[in-house]
Protein backbone atom coordinates (compact mmCIF):
# COMPACT_ATOMS: atom_id res chain seq x y z
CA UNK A 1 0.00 0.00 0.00
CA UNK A 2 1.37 3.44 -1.00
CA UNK A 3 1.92 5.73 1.87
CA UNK A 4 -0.02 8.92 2.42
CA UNK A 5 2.12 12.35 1.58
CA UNK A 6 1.50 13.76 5.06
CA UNK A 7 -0.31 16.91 4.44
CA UNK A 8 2.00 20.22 5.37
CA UNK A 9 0.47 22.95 7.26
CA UNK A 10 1.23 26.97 5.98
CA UNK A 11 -0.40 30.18 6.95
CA UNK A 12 -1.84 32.57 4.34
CA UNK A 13 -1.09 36.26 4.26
CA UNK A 14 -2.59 38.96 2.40
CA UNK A 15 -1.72 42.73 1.68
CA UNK A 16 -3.35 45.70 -0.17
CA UNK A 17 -2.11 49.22 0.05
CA UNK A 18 -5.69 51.32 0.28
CA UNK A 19 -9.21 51.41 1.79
CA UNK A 20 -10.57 51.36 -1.89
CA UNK A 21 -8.95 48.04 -2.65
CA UNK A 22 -9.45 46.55 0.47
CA UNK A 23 -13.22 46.93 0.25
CA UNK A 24 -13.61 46.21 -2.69
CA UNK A 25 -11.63 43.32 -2.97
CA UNK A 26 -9.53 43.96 -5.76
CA UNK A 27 -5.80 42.44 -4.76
CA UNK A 28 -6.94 40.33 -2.13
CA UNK A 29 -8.87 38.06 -4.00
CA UNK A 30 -6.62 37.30 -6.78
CA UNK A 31 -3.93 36.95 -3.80
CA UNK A 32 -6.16 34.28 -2.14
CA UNK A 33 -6.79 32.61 -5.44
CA UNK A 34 -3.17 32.20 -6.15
CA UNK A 35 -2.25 31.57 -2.64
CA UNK A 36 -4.15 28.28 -2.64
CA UNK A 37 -3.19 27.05 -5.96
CA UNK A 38 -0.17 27.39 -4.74
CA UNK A 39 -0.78 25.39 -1.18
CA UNK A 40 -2.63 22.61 -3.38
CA UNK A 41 -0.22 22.02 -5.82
CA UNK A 42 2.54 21.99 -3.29
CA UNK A 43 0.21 19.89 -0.35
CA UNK A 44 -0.05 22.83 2.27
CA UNK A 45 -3.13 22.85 4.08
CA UNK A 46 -3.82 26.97 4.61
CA UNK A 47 -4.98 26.59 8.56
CA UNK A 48 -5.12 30.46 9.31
CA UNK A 49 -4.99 33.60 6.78
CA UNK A 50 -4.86 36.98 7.82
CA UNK A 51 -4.41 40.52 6.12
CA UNK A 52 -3.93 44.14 5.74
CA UNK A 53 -4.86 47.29 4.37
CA UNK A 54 -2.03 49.23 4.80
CA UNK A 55 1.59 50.32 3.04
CA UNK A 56 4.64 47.85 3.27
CA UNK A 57 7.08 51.12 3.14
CA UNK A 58 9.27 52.46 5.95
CA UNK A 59 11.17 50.24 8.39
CA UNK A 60 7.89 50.36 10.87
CA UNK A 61 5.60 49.24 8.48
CA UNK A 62 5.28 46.00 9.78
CA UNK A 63 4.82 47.15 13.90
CA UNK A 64 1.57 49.03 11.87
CA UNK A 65 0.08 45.89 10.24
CA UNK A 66 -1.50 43.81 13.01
CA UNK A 67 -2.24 41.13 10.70
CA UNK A 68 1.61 40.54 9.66
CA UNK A 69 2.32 40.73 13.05
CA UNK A 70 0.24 37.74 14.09
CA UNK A 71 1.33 35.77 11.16
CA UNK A 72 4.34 36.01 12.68
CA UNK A 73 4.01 34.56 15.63
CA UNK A 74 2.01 31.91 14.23
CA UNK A 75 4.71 31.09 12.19
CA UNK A 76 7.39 30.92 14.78
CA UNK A 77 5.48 27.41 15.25
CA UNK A 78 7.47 26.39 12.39
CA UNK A 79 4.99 27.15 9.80
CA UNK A 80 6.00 28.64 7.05
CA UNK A 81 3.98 32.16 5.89
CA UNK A 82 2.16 32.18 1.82
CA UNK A 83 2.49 35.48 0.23
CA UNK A 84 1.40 36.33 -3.43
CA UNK A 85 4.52 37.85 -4.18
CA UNK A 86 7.78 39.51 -1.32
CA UNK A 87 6.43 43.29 -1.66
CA UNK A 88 2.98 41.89 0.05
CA UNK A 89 5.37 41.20 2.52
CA UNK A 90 7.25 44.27 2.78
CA UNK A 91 8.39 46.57 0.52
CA UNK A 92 11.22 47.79 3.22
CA UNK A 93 15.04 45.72 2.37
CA UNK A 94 16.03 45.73 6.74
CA UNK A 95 11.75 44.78 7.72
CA UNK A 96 12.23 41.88 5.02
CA UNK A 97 15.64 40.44 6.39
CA UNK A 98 14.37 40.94 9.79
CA UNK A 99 11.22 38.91 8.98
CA UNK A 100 13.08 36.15 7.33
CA UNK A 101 16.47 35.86 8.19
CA UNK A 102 16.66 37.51 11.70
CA UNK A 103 13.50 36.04 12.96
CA UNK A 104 14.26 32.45 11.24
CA UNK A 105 10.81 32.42 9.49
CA UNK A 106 10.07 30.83 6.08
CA UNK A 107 8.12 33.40 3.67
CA UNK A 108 6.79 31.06 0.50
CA UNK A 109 5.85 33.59 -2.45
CA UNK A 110 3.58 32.08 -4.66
CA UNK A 111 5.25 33.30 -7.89
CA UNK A 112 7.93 32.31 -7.19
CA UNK A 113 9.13 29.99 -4.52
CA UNK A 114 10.38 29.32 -0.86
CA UNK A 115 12.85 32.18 0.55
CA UNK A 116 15.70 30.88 1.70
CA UNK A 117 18.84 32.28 0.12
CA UNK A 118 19.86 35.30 1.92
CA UNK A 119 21.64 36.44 -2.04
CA UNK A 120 17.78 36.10 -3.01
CA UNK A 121 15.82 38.01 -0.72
CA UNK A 122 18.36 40.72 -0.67
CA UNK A 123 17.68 41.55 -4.39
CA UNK A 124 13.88 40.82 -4.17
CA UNK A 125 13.37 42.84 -1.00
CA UNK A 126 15.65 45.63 -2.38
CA UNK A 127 13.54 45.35 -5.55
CA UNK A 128 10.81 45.87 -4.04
CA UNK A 129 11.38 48.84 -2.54
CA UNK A 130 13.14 50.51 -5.47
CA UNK A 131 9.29 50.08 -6.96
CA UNK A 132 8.14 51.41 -3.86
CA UNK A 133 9.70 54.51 -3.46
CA UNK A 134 8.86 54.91 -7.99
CA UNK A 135 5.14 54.65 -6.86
CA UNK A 136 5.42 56.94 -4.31
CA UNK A 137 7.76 59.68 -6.30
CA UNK A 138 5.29 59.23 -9.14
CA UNK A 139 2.11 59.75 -7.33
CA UNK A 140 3.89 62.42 -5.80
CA UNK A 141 4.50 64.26 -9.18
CA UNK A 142 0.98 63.52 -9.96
CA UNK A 143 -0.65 65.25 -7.13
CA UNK A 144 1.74 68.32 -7.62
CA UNK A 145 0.79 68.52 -11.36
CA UNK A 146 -2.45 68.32 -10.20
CA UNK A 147 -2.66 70.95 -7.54
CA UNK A 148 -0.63 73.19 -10.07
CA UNK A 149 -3.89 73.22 -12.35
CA UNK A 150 -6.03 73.75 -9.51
CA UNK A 151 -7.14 70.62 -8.24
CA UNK A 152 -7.94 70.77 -4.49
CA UNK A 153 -7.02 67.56 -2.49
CA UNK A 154 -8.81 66.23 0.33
CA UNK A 155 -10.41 68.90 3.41
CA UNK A 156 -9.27 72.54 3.07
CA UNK A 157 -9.06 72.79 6.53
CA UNK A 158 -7.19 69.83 6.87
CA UNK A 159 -4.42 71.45 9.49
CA UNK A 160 -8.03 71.52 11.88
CA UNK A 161 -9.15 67.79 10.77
CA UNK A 162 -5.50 66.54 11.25
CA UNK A 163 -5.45 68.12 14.80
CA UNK A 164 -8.81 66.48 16.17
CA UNK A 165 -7.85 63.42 14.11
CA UNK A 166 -4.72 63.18 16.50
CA UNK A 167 -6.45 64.60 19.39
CA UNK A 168 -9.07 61.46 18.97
CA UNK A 169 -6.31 58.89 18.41
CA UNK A 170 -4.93 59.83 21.73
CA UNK A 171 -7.99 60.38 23.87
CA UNK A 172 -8.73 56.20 22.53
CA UNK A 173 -5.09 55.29 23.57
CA UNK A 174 -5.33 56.53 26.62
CA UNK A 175 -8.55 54.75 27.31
CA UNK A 176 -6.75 51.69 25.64
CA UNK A 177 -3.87 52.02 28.10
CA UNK A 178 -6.72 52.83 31.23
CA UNK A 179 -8.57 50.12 30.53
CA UNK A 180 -5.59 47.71 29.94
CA UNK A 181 -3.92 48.83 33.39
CA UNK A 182 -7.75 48.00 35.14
CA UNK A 183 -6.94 44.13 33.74
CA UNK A 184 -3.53 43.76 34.52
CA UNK A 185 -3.69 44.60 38.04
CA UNK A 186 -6.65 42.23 38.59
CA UNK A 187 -4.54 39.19 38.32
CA UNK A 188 -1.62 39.35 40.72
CA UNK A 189 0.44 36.50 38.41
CA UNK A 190 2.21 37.38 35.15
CA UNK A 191 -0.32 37.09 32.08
CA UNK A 192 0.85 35.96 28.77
CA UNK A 193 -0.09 37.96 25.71
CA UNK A 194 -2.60 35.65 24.55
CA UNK A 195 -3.94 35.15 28.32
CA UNK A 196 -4.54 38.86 28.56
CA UNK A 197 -5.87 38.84 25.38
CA UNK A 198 -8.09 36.85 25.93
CA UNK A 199 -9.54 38.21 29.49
CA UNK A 200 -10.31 41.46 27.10
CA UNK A 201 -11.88 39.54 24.35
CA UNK A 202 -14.74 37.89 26.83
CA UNK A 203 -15.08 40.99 28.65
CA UNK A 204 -16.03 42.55 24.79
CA UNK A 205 -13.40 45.40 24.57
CA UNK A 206 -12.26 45.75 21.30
CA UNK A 207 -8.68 47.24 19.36
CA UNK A 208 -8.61 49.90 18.41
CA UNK A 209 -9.37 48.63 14.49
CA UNK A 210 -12.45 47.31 16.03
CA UNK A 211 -11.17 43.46 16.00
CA UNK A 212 -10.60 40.87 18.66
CA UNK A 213 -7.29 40.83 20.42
CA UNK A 214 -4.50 38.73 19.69
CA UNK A 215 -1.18 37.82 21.00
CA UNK A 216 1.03 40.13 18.69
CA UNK A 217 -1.92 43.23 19.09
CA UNK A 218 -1.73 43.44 22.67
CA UNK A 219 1.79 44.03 23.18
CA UNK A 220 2.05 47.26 22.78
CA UNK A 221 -0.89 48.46 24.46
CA UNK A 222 0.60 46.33 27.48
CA UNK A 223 4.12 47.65 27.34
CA UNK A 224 2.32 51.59 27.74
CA UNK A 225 0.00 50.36 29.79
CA UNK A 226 3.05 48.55 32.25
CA UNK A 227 5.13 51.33 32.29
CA UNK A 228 1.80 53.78 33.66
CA UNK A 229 1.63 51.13 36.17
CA UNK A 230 5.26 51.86 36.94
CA UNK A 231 5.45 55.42 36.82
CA UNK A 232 2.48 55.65 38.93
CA UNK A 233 3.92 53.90 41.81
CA UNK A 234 7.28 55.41 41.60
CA UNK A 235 5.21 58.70 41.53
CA UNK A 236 3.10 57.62 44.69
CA UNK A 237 6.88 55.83 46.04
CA UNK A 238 8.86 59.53 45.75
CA UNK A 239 5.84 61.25 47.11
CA UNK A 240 6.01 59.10 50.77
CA UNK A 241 9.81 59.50 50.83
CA UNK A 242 9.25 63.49 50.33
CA UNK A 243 6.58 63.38 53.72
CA UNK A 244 8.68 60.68 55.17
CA UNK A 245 12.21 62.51 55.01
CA UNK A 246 10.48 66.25 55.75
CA UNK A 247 11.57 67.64 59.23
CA UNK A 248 8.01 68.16 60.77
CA UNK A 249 7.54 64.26 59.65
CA UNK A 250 5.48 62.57 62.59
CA UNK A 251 4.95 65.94 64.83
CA UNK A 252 1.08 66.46 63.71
C-alpha cells in the first residue's frame, strides 16, 4: 500500500495598500486565489490567513500591520507564511531580512518559490522597494501637477481635521492604556499575551481597528500600559519618601 504524503500545514497572508482596494476586494482576492493554488499544488493545508490594508514602506511598516504581526508569531510554530509575491510582505530591504532571516521564518511567495537564500531576498526585497519609493515619487508628481492646475485635495481645513484626528487617536489610547492597566492589576500573576488577550476579548473590549485581540496586538498596548503602572507607583513611592524625610515628619 502506498503511503499517504502527510499533508503540510502553511499560513496565508494577504496585503493591499488602500481602503478602496481593500473593500472592494480587488488584490486580495486574486492573492487568495493564487495563494491556494499554490498550497494545493505543493500539499499545504492553509490553517489560518490573515491581512492588511495598509503600506509595506518604511522600516515600521510591519509594527503598523497587526495582521503581519500575528502571522508572525504563528509562524514561529514552524509554519512557514504564503504570500502572493515579497512586496505583500514588505516593501522595506532591513523589515524583510528581519522577517526572514533575523527572525528564522520561512516566507513562500507564490510566484515564485520558498525564501531561503539570503543572495535572493536581498535583491527581491531591495527590488521591491526601489518600486516602492517609484510609486510613491510618481504619485507624488501627480498630485503636484495636479494641484498646479487647480485641483484641491482632500479637506481645506485639513491642518483643523488633522489636529482632532490626532487629538481622537490619543484620547482612545489613553482609554486603551486605562482600561488595559484595570486588567492587569486584577490578576496578581504574570499574564501571557494571549492570556490577557483573551480576558479582554470575553469581557467585549475591542482594538482599536475594532477586532478581537491577539497575542502580537496586545503588546504594545501592554508595554504603555506597564510602564503607567510603573510610573504611577514610583510617583506615589517619591511622594512618601518626600513626607517621610520632611523635618516636621510625625509631629502632627
Amino acid at each position: 500500500m502506498a503511503k499517504r504524503k502527510k499533508q503540510l500545514q502553511a499560513i496565508s497572508y494577504r496585503r493591499v495598500s488602500t481602503e478602496g482596494q481593500g473593500l472592494s476586494g480587488i488584490g486580495l482576492e486574486a492573492q487568495a486565489a493564487a495563494i491556494e493554488i499554490y498550497a494545493n499544488a505543493s500539499g499545504y493545508t492553509i490553517i489560518a490567513d490573515y491581512l492588511d490594508v495598509g503600506s509595506a514602506t518604511g522600516e515600521d511598516s510591519a509594527d503598523r500591520r497587526p495582521g503581519l504581526q500575528a502571522a508572525i508569531e504563528q509562524a514561529a510554530s514552524g509554519r512557514p507564511i504564503i504570500v502572493f509575491s515579497l512586496d505583500r510582505l514588505s516593501r522595506d530591504v532591513a523589515t524583510t531580512e528581519d522577517i526572514i532571516l533575523s527572525s528564522r521564518i520561512t516566507v513562500i511567495c507564490a510566484d515564485t518559490g520558498a525564501m531561503n537564500n539570503p543572495i535572493i531576498i536581498a535583491s527581491r526585497a531591495a527590488h521591491a522597494q526601489r518600486v516602492g519609493k517609484a510609486i510613491s515619487e510618481n504619485t507624488k508628481r501627480g498630485m503636484k501637477k495636479r494641484k498646479d492646475e487647480g485641483v484641491v485635495f482632500g479637506n481645506p481645513n485639513l491642518p483643523d481635521a488633522q489636529k482632532r484626528g490626532v487629538e481622537a487617536r490619543q484620547l482612545q489610547a489613553r482609554k486603551r492604556v486605562e482600561v488595559m492597566k484595570t486588567v492587569l492589576q486584577e490578576f496578581p500573576e504574570k499574564l501571557s499575551h494571549q492570556e490577557l488577550a483573551d480576558v479582554l476579548n470575553q469581557r467585549n473590549i475591542p482594538t482599536a481597528s475594532g477586532k478581537p485581540w491577539t497575542a502580537a496586538s496586545i503588546r504594545r498596548p501592554r508595554s504603555d500600559a506597564e510602564r503607567s503602572i510603573q510610573a504611577e507607583a514610583k510617583a506615589k513611592q517619591d511622594e512618601q519618601e518626600h513626607y517621610t524625610n520632611h523635618p516636621l515628619f510625625g509631629r502632627f
